[in-house]
C-alpha atoms as a PDB file:
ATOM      1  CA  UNK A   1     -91.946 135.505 -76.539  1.00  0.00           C
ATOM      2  CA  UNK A   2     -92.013 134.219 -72.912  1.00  0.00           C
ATOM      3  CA  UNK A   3     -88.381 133.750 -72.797  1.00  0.00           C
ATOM      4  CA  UNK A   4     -87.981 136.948 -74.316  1.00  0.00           C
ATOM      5  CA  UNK A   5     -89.524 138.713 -71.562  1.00  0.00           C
ATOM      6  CA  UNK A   6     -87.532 136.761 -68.557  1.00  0.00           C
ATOM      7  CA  UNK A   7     -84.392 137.546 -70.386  1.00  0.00           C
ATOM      8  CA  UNK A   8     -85.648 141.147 -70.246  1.00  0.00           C
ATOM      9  CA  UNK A   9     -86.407 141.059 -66.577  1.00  0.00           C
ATOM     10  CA  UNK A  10     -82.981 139.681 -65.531  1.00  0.00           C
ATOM     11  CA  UNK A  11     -81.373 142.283 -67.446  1.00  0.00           C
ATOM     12  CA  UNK A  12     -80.416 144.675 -64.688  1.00  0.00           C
ATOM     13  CA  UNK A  13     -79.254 141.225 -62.536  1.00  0.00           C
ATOM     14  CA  UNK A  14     -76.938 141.076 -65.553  1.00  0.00           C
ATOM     15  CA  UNK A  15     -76.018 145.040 -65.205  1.00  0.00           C
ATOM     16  CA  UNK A  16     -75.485 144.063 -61.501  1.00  0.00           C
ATOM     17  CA  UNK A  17     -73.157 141.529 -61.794  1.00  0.00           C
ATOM     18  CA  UNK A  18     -70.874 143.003 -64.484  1.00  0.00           C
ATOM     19  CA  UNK A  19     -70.428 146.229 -62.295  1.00  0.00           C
ATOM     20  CA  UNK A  20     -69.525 143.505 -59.218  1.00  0.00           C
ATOM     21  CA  UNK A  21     -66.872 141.962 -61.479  1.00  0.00           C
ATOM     22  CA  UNK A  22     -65.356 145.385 -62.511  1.00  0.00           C
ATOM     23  CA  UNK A  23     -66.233 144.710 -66.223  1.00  0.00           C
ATOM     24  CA  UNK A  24     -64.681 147.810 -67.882  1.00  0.00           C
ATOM     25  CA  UNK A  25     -64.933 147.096 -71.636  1.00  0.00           C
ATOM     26  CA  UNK A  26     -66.480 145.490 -73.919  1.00  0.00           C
ATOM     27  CA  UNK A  27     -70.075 145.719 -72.064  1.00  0.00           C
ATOM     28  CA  UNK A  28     -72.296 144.478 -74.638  1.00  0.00           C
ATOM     29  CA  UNK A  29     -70.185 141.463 -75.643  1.00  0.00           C
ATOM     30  CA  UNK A  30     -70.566 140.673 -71.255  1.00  0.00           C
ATOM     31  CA  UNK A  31     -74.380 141.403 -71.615  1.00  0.00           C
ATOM     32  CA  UNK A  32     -74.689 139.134 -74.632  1.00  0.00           C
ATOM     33  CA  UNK A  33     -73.440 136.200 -72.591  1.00  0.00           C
ATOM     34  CA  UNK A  34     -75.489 137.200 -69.574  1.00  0.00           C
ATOM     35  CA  UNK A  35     -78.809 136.778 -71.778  1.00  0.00           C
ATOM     36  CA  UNK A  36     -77.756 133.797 -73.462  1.00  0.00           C
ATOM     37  CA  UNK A  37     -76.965 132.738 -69.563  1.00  0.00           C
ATOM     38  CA  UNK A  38     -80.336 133.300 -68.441  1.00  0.00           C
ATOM     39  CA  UNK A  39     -82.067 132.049 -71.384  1.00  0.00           C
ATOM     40  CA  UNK A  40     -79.800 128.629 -70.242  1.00  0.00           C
ATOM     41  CA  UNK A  41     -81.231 129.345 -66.789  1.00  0.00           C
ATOM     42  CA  UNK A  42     -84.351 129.197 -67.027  1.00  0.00           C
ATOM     43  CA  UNK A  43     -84.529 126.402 -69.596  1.00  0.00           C
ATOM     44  CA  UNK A  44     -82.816 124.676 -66.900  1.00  0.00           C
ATOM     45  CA  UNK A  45     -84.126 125.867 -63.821  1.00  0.00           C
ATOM     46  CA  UNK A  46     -86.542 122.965 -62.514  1.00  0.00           C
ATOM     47  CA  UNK A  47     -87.695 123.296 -59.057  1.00  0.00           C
ATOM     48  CA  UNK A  48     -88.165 119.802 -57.858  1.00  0.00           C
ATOM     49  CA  UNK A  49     -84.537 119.111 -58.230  1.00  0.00           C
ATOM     50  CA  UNK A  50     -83.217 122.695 -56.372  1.00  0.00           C
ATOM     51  CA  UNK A  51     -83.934 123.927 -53.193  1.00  0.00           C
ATOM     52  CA  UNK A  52     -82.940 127.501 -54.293  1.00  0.00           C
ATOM     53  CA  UNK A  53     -85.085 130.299 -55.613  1.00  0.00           C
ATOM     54  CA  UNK A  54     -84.975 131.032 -59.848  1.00  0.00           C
ATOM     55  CA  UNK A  55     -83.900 133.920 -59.418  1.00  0.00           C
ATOM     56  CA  UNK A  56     -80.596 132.822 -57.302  1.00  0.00           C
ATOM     57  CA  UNK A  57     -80.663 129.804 -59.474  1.00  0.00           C
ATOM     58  CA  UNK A  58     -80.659 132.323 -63.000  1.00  0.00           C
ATOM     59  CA  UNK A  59     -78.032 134.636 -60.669  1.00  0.00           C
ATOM     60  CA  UNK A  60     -75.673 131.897 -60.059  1.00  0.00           C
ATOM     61  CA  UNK A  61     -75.171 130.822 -63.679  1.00  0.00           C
ATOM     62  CA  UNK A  62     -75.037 134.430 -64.906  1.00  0.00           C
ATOM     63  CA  UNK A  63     -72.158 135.216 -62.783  1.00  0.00           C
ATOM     64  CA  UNK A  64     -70.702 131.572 -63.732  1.00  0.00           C
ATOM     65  CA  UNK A  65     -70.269 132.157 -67.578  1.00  0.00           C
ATOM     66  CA  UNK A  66     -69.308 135.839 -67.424  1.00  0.00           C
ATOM     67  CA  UNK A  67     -66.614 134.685 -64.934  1.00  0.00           C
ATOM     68  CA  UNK A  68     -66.176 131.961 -67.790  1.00  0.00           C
ATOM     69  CA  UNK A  69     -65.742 134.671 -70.399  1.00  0.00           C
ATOM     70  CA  UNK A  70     -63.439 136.864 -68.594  1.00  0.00           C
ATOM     71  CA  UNK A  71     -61.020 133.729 -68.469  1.00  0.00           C
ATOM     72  CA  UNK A  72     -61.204 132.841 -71.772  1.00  0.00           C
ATOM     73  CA  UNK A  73     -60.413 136.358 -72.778  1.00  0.00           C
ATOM     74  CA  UNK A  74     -57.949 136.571 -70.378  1.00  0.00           C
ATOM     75  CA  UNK A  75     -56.440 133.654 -72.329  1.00  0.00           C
ATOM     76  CA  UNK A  76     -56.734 134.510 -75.639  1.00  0.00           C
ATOM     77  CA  UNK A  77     -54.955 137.809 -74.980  1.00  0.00           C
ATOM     78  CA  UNK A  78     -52.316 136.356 -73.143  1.00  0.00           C
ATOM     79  CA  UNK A  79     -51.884 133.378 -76.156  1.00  0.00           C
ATOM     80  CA  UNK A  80     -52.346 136.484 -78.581  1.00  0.00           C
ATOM     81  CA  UNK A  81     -48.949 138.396 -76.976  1.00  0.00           C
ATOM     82  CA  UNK A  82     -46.694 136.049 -77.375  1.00  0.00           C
ATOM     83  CA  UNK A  83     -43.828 138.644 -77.086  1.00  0.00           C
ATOM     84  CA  UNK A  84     -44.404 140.079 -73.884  1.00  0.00           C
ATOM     85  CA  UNK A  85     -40.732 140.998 -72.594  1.00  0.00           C
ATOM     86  CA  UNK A  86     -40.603 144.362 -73.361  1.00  0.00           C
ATOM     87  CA  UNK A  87     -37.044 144.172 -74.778  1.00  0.00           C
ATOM     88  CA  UNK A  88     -38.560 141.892 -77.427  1.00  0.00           C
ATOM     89  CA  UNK A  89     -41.763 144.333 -77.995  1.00  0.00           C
ATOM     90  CA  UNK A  90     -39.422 147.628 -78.129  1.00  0.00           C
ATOM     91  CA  UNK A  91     -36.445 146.088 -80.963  1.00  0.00           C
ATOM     92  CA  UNK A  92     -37.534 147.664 -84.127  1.00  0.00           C
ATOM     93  CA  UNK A  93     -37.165 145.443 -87.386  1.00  0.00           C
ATOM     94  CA  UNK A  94     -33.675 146.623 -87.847  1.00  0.00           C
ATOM     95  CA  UNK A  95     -32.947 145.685 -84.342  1.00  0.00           C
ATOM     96  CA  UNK A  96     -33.523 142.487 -84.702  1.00  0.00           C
ATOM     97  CA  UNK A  97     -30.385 141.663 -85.703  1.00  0.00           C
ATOM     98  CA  UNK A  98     -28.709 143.075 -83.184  1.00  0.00           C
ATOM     99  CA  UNK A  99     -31.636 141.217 -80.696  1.00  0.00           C
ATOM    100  CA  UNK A 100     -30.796 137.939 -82.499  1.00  0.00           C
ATOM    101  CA  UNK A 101     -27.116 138.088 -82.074  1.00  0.00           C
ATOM    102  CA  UNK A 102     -27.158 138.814 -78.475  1.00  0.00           C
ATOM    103  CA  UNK A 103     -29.833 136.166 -77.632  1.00  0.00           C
ATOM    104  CA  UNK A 104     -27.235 133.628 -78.967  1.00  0.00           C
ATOM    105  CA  UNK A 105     -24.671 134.711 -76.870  1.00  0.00           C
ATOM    106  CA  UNK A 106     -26.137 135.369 -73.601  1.00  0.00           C
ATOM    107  CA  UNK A 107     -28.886 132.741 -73.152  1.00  0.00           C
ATOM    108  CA  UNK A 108     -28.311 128.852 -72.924  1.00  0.00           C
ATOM    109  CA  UNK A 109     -29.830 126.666 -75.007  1.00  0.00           C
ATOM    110  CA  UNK A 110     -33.051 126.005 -73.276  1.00  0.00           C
ATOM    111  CA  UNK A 111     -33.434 129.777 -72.948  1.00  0.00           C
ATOM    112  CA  UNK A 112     -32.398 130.242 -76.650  1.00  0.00           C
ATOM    113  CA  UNK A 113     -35.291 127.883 -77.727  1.00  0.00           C
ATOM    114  CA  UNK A 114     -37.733 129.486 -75.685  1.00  0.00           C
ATOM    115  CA  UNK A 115     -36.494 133.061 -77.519  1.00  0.00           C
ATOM    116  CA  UNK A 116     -37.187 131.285 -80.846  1.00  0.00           C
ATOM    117  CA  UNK A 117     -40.000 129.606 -80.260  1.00  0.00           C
ATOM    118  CA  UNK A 118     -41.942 132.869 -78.676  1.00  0.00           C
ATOM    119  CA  UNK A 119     -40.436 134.963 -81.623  1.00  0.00           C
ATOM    120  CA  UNK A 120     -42.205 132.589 -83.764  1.00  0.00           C
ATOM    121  CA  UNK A 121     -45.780 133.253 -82.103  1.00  0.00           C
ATOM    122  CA  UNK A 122     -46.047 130.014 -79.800  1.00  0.00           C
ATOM    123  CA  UNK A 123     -47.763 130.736 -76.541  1.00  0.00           C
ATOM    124  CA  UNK A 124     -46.720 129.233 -73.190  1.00  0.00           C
ATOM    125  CA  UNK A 125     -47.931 126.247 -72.652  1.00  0.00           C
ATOM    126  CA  UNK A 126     -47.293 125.108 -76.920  1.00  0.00           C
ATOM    127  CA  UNK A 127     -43.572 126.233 -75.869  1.00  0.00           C
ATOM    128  CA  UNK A 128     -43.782 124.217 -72.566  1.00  0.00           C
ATOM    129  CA  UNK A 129     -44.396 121.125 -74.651  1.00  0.00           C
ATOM    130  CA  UNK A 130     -42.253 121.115 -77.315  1.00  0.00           C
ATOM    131  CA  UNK A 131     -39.460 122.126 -74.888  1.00  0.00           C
ATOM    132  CA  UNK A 132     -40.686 118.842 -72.790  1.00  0.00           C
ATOM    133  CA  UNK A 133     -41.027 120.327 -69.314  1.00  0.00           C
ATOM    134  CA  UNK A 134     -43.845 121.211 -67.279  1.00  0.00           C
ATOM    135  CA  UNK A 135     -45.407 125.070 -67.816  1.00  0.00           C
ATOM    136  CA  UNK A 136     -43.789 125.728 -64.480  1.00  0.00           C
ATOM    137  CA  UNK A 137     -40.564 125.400 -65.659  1.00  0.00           C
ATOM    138  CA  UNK A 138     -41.109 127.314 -68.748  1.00  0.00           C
ATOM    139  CA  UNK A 139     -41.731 130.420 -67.042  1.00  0.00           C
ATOM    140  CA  UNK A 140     -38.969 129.714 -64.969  1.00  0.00           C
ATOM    141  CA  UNK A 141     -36.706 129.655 -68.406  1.00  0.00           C
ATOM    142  CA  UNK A 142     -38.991 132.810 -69.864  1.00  0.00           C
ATOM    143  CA  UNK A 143     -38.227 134.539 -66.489  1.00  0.00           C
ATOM    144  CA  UNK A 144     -33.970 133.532 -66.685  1.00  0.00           C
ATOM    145  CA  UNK A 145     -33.857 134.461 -70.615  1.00  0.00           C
ATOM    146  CA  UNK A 146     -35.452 137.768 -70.193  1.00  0.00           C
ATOM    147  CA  UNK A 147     -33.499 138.690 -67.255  1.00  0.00           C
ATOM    148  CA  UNK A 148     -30.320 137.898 -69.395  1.00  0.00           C
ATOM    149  CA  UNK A 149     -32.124 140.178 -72.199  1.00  0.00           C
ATOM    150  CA  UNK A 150     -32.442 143.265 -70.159  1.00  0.00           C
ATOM    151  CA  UNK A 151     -29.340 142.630 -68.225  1.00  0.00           C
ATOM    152  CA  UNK A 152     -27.233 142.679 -71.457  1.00  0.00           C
ATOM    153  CA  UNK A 153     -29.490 145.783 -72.887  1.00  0.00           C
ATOM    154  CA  UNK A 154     -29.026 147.899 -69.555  1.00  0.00           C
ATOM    155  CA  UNK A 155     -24.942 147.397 -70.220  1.00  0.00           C
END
């Protein structure tokens, strides 16, 4: 019940710092992680070891895992498009064909695999590896292939 009750007096803290970080959607999900970050908090909170304040402490590690969570999202959205040229996102299934053919004949090889390997739902840094070059270089390749796309759409 104790716990209970500080989770229910940092919630506005929690309000606070999800209106600092521009959190837009999703709002209870982000409050959800700030209670289960202050419950943390104050398990941990010890004040022999801190020269800081609960309440900055409990701040601090609120801010930390919502920060957390926005970057994890961030990556599972980005691993969840793995078609993000919009050539590739506009081709209807009858297109594809037509996308298919051209990808053969106006990327290289490196940039055909890439095409392939995206098509077939692999995100960036799975394509990185099994092309065997850094992530760098395989938006580098991602960049060169879709510029090639367009280029031979827009003619």
């Amino acid at each position: 019940m104790a716990a209970d009750k500080k989770i229910i007096s940092y919630e506005p803290m929690i309000h606070s710092i999800i209106q600092q970080l521009n959190i837009l959607y999703d709002k209870d999900e982000y409050m959800q992680v700030g209670r289960i970050a202050v419950f943390e908090a104050v398990n941990k909170f010890d004040s022999s070891k801190t020269s800081c304040s609960e309440s900055q402490f409990v701040y601090t590690l609120i801010r930390q895992r919502l920060i957390d969570e926005i970057r994890k999202v961030s990556r599972y959205q980005e691993r969840q498009s793995p078609a993000e040229d919009n050539i590739i996102e506009i081709q209807a299934a009858d297109d594809s064909y037509k996308l298919e053919n051209t990808a053969q004949k106006v990327l290289n090889e490196r940039e055909y695999r890439w095409f392939t390997l995206t098509l077939s739902g692999y995100s960036l840094k799975e394509t990185a590896e099994l092309l065997k070059v850094s992530v760098s270089t395989a938006k580098n390749i991602r960049k060169s292939a879709r510029d090639k796309l367009q280029k031979s759409f827009l003619l």
